[in-house]
C-alpha atoms as a PDB file:
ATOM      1  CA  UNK A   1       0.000   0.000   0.000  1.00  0.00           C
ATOM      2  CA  UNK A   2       1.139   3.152  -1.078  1.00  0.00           C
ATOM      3  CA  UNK A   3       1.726   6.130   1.744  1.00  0.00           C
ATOM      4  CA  UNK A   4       1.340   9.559   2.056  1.00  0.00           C
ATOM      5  CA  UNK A   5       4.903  10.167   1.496  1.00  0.00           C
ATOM      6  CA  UNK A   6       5.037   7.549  -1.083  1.00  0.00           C
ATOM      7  CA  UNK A   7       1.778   9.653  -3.270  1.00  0.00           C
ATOM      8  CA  UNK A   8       3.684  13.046  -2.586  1.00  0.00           C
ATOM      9  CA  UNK A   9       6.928  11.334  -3.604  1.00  0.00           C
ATOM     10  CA  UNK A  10       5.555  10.167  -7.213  1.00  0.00           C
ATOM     11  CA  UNK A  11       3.537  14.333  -7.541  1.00  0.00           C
ATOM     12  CA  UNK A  12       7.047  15.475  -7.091  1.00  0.00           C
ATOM     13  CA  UNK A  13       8.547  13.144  -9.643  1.00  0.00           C
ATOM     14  CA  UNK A  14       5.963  13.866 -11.654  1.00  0.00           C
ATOM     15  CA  UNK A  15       6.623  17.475 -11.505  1.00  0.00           C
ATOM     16  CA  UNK A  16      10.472  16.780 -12.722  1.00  0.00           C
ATOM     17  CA  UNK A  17       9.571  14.178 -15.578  1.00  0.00           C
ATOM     18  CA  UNK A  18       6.360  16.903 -16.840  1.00  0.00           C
ATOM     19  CA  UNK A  19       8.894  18.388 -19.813  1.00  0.00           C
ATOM     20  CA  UNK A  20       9.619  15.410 -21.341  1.00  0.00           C
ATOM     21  CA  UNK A  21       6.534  13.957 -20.716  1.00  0.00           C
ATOM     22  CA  UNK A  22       4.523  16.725 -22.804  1.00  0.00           C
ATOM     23  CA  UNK A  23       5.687  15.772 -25.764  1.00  0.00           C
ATOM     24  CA  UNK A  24       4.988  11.902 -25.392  1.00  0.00           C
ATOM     25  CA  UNK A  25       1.562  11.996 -24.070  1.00  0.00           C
ATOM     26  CA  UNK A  26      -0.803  10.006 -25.507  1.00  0.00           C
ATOM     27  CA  UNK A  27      -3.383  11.265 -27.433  1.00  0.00           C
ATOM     28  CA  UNK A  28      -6.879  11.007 -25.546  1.00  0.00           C
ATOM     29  CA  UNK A  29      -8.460   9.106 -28.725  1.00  0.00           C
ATOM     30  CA  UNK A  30      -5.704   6.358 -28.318  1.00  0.00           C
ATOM     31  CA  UNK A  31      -7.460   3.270 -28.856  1.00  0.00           C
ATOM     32  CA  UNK A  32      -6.081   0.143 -26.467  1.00  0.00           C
ATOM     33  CA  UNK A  33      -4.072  -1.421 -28.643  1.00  0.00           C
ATOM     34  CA  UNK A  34      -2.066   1.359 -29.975  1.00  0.00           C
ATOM     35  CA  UNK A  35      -2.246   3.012 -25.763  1.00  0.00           C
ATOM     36  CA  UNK A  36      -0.841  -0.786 -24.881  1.00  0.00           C
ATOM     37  CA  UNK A  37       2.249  -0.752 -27.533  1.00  0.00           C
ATOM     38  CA  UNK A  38       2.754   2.907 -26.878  1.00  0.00           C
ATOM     39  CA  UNK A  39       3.491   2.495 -23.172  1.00  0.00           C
ATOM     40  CA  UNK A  40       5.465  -0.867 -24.435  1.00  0.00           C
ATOM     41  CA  UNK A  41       7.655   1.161 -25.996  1.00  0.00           C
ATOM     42  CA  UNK A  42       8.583   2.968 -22.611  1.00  0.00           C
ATOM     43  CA  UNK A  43       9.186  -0.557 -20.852  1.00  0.00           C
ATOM     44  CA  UNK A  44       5.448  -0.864 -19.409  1.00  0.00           C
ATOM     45  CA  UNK A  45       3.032  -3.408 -19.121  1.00  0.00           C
ATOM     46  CA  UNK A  46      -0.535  -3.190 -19.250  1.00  0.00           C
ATOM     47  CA  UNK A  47      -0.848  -3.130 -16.125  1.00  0.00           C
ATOM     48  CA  UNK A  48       1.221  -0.289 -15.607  1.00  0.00           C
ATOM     49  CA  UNK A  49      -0.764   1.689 -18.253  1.00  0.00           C
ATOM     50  CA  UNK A  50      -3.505   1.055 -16.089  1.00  0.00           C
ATOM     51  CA  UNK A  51      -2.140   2.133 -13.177  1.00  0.00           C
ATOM     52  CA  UNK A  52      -0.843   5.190 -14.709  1.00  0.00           C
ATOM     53  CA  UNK A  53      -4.163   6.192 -16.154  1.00  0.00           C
ATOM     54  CA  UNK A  54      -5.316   6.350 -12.768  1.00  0.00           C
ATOM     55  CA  UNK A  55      -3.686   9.677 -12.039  1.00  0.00           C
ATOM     56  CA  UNK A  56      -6.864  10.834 -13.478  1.00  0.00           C
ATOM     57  CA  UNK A  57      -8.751  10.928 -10.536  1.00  0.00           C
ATOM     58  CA  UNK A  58      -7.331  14.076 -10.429  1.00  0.00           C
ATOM     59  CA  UNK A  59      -7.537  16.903 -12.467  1.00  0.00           C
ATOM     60  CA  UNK A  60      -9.424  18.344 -15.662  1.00  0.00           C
ATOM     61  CA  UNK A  61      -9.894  18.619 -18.835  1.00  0.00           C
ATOM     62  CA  UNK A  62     -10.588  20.356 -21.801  1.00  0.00           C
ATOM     63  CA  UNK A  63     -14.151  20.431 -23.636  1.00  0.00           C
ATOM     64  CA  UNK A  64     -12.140  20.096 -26.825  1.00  0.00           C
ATOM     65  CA  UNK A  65     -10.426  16.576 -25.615  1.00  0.00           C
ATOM     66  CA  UNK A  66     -13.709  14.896 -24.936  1.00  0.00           C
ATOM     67  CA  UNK A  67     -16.447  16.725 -26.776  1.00  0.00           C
ATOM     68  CA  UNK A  68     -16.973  13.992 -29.454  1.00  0.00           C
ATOM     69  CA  UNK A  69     -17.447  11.394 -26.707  1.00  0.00           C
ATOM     70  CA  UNK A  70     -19.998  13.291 -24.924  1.00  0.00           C
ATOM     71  CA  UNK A  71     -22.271  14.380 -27.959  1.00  0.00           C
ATOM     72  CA  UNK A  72     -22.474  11.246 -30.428  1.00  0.00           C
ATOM     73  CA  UNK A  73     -24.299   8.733 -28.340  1.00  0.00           C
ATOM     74  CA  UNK A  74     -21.778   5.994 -27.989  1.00  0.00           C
ATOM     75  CA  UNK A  75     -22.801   2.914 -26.689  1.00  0.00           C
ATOM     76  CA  UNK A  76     -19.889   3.246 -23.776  1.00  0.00           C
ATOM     77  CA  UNK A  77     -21.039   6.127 -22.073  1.00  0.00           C
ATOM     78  CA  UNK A  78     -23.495   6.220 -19.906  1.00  0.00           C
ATOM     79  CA  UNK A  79     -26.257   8.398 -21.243  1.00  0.00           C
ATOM     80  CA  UNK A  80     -27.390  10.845 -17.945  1.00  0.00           C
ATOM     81  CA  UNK A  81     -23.040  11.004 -17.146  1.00  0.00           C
ATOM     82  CA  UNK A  82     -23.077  12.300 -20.733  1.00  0.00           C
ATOM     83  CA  UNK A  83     -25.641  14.695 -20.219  1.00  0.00           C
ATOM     84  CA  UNK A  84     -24.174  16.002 -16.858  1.00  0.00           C
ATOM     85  CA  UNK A  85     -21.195  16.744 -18.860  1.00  0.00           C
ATOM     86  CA  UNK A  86     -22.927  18.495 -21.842  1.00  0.00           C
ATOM     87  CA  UNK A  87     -23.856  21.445 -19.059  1.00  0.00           C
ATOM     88  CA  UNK A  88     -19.999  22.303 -19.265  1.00  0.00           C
ATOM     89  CA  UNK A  89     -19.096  21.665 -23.112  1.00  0.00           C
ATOM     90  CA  UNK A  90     -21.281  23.444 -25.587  1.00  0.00           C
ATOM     91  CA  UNK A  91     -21.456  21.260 -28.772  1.00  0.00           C
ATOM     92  CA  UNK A  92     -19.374  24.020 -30.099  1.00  0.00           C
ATOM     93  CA  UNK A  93     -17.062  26.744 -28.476  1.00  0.00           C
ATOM     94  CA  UNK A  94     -16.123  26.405 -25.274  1.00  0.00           C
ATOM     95  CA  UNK A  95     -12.947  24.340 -26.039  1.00  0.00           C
ATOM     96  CA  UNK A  96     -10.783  25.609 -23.029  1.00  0.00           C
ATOM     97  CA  UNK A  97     -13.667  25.089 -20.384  1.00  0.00           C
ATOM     98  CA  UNK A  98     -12.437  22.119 -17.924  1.00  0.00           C
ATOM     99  CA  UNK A  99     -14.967  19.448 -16.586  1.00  0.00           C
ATOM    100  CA  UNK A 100     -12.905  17.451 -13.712  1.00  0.00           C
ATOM    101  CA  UNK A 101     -11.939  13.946 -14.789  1.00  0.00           C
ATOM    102  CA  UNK A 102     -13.621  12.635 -11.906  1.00  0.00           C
ATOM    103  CA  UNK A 103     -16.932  14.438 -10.950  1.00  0.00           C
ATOM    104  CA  UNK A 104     -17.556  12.478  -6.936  1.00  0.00           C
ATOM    105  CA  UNK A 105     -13.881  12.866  -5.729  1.00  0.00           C
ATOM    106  CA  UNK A 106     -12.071  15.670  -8.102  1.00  0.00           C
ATOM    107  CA  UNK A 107      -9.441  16.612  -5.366  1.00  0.00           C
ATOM    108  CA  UNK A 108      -8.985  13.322  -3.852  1.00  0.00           C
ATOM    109  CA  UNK A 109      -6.536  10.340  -5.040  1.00  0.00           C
ATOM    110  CA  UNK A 110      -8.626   7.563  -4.600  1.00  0.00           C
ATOM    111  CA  UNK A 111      -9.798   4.456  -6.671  1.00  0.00           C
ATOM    112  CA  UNK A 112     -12.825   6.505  -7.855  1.00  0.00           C
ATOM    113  CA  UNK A 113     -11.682   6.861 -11.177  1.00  0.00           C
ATOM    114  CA  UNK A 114     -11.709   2.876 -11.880  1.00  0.00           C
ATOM    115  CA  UNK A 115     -15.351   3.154 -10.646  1.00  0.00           C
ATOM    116  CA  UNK A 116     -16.336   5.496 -12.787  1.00  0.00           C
ATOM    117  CA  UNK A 117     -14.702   3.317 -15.825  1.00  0.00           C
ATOM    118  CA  UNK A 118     -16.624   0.055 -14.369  1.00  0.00           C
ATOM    119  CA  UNK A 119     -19.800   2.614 -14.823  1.00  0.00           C
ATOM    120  CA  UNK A 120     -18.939   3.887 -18.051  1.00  0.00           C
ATOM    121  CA  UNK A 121     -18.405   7.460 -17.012  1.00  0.00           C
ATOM    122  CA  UNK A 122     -14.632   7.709 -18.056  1.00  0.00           C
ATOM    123  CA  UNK A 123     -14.697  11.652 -19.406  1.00  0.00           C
ATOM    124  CA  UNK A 124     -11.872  10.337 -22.041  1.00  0.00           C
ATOM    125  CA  UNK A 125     -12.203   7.897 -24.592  1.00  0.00           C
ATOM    126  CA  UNK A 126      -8.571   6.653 -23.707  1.00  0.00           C
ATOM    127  CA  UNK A 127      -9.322   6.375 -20.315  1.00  0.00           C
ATOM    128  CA  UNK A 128     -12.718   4.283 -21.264  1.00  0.00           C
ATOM    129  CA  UNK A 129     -11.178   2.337 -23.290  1.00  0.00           C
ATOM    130  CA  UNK A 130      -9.182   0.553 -20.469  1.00  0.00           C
ATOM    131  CA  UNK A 131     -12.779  -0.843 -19.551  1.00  0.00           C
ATOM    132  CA  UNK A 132     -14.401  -2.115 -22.945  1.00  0.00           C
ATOM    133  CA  UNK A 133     -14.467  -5.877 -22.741  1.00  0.00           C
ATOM    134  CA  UNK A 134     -10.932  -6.285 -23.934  1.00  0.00           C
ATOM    135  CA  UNK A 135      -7.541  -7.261 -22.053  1.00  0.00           C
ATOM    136  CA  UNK A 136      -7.814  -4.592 -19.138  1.00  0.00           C
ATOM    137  CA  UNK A 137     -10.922  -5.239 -17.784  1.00  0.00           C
ATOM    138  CA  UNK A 138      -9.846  -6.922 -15.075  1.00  0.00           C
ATOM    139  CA  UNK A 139      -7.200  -4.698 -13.682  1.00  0.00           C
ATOM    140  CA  UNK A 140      -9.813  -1.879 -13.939  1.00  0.00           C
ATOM    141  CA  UNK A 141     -12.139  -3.853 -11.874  1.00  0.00           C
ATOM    142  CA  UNK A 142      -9.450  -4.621  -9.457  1.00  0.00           C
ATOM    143  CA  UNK A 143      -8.549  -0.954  -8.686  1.00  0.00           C
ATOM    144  CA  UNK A 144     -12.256  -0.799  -8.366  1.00  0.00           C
ATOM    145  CA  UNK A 145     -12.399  -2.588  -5.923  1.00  0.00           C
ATOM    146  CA  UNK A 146      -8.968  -2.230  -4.176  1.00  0.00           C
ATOM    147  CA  UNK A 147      -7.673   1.338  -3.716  1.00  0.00           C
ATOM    148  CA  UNK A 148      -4.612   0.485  -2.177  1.00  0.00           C
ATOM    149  CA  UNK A 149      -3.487  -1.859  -4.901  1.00  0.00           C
ATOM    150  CA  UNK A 150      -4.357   0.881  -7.009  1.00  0.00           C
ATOM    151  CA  UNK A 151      -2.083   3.082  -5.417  1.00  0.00           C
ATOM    152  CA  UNK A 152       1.020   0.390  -4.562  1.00  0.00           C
ATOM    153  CA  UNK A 153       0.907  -0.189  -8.397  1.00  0.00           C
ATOM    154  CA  UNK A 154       0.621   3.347  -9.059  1.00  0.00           C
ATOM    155  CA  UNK A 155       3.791   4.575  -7.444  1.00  0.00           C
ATOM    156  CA  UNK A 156       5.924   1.432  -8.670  1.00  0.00           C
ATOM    157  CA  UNK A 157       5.035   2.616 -12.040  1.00  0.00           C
ATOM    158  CA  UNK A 158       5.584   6.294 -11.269  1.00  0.00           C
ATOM    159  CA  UNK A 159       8.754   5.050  -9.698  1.00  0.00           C
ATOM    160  CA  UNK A 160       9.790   3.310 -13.249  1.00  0.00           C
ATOM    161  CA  UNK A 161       8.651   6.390 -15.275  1.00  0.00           C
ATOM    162  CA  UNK A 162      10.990   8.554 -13.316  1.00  0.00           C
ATOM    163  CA  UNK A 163      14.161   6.602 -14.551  1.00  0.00           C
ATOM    164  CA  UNK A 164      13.088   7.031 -18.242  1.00  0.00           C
ATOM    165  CA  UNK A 165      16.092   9.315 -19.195  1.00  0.00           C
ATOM    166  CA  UNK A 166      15.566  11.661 -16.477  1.00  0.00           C
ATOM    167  CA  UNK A 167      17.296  15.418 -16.977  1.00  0.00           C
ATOM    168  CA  UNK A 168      19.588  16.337 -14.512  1.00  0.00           C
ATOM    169  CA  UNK A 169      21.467  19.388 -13.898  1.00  0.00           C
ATOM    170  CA  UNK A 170      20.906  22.446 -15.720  1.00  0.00           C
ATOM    171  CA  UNK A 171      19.050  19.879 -18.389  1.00  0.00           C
ATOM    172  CA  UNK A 172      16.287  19.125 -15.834  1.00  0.00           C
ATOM    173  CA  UNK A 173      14.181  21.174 -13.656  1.00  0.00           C
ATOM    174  CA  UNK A 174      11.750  20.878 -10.679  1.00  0.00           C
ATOM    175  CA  UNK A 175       8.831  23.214 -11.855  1.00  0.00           C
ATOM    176  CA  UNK A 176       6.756  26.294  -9.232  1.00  0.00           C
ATOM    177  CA  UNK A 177       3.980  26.163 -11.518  1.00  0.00           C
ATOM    178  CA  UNK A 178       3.213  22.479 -13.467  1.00  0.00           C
ATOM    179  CA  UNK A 179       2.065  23.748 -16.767  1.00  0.00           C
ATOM    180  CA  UNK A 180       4.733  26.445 -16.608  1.00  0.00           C
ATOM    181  CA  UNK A 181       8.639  26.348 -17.283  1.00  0.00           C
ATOM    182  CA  UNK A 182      10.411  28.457 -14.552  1.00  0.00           C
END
């Protein structure tokens, strides 16, 4: 089980891996297969994607990453989370408004997340996709159902991720302000 000091361990890490990490994000329309060889590529399994994905628990996104899933009635959404979500993302404009990737625990790093997959209220198609009757399933539905293997994987992968040619030095930097270079 992962700790306190553990979680704020990995959102540190995470802070000194964010500039490399920008540019080899996946793209939120991934499908599993191609999110699956992807993260191979890095040295992960799939059950370290998994894991990984589960960092959205927390934070937001923009209208423009997940409007398509929310307007054209897609048999893995659930139809009143859909809705909900419509409130914040006109079917056009509004690309910069955020929606929370998680709408019960937004500020909390819980399992949550996983639940809302097992529901079909993943805000992202990639992040749905890790619950569609394929290969994943059952990791999803056993971070459902177990937050604290959830969050042991979770910083083992973050853990791995770090030593993925990490900058050091002058190269490297620990940012104030995430989405800003100091």
């Amino acid at each position: 089980m992962a700790s306190l000091s553990q979680i704020i361990f990995v959102s540190i890490l995470l802070l000194i891996i964010s500039t490399q990490c920008e540019a080899q994000l996946s793209p939120t329309f991934y499908g599993l297969d191609t999110l699956i060889s992807t993260f191979a590529t890095k040295g992960f399994s799939a059950r370290d994607l998994v894991a990984l994905s589960g960092a959205h628990t927390i934070g937001r996104a923009q209208c423009a990453f997940f409007r398509d899933r929310i307007y054209n009635n897609q048999s893995d959404i659930d139809a009143g989370f859909a809705s909900t979500r419509r409130r914040q993302c006109p079917a056009s404009g509004g690309d910069s408004n955020l929606s929370p990737l998680d709408l019960v625990t937004p500020r909390s790093f819980d399992n949550n997340y996983f639940k809302n997959l097992v529901q079909k209220k993943g805000l992202l198609a990639s992040d749905q996709v890790l619950f569609s009757g394929r290969s994943t399933d059952s990791i999803v539905a056993e971070y459902s159902k177990n937050c604290s293997k959830f969050k042991s994987d979770f910083a083992a992968a973050m853990i791995e991720m770090a030593d993925i040619s990490p900058l050091t030095g002058t190269a490297g930097q620990i940012r104030r302000v995430c989405n800003l270079v100091n």
